[in-house]
N, C-alpha and C. Protein backbone atom coordinates (compact mmCIF):
# COMPACT_ATOMS: atom_id res chain seq x y z
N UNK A 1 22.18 26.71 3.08
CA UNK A 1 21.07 27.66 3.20
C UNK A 1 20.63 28.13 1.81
N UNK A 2 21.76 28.03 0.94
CA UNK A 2 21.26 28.88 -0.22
C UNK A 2 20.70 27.78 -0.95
N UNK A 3 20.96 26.97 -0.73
CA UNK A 3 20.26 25.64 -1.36
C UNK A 3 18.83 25.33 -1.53
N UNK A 4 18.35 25.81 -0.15
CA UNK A 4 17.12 25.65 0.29
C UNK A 4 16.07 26.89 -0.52
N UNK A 5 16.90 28.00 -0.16
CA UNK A 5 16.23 29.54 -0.98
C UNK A 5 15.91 28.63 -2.40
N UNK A 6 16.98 28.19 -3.22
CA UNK A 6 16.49 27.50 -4.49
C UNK A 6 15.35 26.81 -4.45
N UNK A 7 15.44 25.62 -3.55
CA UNK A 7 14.26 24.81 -3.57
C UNK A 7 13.14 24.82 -3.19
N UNK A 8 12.55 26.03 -2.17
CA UNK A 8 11.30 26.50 -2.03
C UNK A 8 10.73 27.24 -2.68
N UNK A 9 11.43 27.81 -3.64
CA UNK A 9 10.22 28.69 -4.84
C UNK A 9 9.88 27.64 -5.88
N UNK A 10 10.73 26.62 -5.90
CA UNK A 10 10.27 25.35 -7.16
C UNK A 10 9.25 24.51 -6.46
N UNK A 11 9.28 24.01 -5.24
CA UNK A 11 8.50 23.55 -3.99
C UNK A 11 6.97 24.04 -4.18
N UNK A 12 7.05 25.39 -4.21
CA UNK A 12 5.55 26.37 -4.59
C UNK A 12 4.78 26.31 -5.81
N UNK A 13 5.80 26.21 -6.64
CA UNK A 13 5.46 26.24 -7.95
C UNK A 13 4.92 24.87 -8.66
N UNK A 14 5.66 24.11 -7.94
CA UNK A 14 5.14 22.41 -8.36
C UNK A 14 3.95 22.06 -7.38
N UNK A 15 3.63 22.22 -6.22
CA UNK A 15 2.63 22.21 -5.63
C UNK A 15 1.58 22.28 -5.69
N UNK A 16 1.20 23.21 -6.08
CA UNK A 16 -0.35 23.28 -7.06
C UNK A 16 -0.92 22.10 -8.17
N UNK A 17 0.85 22.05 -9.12
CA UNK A 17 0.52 21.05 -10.28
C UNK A 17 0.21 19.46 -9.73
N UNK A 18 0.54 19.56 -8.75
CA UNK A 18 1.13 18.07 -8.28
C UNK A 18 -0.41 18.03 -7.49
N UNK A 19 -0.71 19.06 -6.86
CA UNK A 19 -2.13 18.92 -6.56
C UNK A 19 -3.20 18.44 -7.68
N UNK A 20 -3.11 19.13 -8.39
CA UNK A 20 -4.28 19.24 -9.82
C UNK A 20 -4.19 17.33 -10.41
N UNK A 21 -2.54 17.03 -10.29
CA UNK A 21 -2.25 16.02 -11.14
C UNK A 21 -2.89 14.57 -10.33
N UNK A 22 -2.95 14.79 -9.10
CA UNK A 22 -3.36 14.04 -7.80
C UNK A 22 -4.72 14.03 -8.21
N UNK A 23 -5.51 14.86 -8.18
CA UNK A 23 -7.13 15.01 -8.08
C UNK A 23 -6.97 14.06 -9.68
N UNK A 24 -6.47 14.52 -10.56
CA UNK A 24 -6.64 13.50 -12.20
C UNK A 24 -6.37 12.47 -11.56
N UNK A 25 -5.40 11.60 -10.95
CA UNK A 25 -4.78 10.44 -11.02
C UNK A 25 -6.10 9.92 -9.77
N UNK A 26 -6.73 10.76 -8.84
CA UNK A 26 -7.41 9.93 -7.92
C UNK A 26 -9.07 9.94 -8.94
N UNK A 27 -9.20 10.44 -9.59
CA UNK A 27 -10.55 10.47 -10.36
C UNK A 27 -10.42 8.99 -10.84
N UNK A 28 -9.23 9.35 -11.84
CA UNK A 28 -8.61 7.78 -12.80
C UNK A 28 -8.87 6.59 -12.46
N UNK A 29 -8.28 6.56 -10.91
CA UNK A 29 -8.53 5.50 -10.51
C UNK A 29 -9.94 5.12 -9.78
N UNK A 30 -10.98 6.07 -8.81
CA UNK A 30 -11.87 5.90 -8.87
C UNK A 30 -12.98 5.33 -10.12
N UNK A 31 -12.92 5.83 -11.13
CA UNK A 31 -13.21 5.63 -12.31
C UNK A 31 -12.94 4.01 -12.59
N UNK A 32 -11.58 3.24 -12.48
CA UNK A 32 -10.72 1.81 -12.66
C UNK A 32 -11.56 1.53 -11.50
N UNK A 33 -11.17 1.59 -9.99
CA UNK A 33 -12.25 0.91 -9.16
C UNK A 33 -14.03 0.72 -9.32
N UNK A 34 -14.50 1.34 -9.66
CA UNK A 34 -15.78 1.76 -9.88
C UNK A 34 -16.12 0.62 -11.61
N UNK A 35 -15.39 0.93 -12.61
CA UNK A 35 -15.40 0.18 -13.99
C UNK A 35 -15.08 -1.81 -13.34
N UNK A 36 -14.46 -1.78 -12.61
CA UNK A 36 -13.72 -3.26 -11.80
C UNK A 36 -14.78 -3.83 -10.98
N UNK A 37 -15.88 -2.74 -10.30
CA UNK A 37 -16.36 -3.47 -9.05
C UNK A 37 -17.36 -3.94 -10.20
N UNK A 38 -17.89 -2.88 -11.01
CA UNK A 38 -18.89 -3.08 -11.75
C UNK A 38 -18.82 -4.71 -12.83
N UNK A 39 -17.86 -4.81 -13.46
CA UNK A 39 -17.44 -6.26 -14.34
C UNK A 39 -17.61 -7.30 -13.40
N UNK A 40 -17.31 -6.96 -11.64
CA UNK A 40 -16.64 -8.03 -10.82
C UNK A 40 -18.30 -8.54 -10.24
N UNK A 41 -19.20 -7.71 -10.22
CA UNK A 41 -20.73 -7.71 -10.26
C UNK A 41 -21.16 -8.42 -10.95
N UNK A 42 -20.74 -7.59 -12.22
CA UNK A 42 -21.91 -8.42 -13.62
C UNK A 42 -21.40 -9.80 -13.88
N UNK A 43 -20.13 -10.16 -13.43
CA UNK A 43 -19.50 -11.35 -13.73
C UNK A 43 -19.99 -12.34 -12.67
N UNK A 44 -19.97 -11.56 -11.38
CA UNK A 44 -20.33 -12.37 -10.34
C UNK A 44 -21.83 -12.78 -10.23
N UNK A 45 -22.74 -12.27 -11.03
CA UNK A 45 -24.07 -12.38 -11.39
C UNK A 45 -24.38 -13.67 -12.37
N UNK A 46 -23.46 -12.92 -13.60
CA UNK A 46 -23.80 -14.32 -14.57
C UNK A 46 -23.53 -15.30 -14.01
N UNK A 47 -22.45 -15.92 -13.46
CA UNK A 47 -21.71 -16.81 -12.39
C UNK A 47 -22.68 -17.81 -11.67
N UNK A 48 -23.87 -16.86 -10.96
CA UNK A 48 -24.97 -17.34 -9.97
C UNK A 48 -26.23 -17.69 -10.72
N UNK A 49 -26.27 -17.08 -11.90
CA UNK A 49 -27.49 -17.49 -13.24
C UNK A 49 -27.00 -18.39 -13.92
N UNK A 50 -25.57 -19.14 -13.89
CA UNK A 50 -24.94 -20.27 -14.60
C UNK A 50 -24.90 -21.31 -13.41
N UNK A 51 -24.72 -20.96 -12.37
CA UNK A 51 -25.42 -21.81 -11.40
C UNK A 51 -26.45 -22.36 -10.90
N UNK A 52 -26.77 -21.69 -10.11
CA UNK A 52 -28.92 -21.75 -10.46
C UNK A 52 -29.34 -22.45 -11.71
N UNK A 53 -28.88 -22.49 -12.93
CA UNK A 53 -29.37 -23.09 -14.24
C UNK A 53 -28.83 -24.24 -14.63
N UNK A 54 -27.52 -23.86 -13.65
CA UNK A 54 -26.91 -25.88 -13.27
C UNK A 54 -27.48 -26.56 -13.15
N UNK A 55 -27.56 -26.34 -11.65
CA UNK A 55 -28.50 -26.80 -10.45
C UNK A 55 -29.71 -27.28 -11.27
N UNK A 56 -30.41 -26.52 -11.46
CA UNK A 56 -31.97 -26.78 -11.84
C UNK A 56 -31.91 -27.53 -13.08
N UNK A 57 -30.81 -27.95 -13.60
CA UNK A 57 -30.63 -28.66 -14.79
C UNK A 57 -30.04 -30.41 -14.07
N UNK A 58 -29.35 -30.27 -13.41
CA UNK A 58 -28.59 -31.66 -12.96
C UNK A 58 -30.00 -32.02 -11.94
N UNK A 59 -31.02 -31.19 -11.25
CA UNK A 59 -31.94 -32.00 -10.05
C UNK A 59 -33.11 -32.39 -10.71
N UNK A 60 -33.00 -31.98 -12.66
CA UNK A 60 -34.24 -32.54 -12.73
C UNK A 60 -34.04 -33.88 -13.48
């Protein structure tokens, strides 16, 4: 029992931080997903303009 008295005022106290540190770490990675889809776009673009310019290069 007395164990527990210890570990719920540290429980409270880290809670908040661990909140705050969550919202940083889920921004972070929104931010990494969002920076990823974007490269995986522009890459997947040039990709289809190196194709298309294949193409139209080997049918003529």
């Amino acid at each position: 029992m007395q164990g527990k008295g210890i570990l719920r005022p540290n429980e409270a106290v880290f809670e908040p931080m661990l909140s705050i540190e969550d919202e940083k770490v889920k921004d972070t990675i929104d931010q990494l997903i969002l920076s990823r889809i974007l490269q995986v776009t522009i890459a997947g673009r040039w990709c289809l303009l190196a194709t298309v310019n294949g193409n139209h290069l080997d049918s003529e």
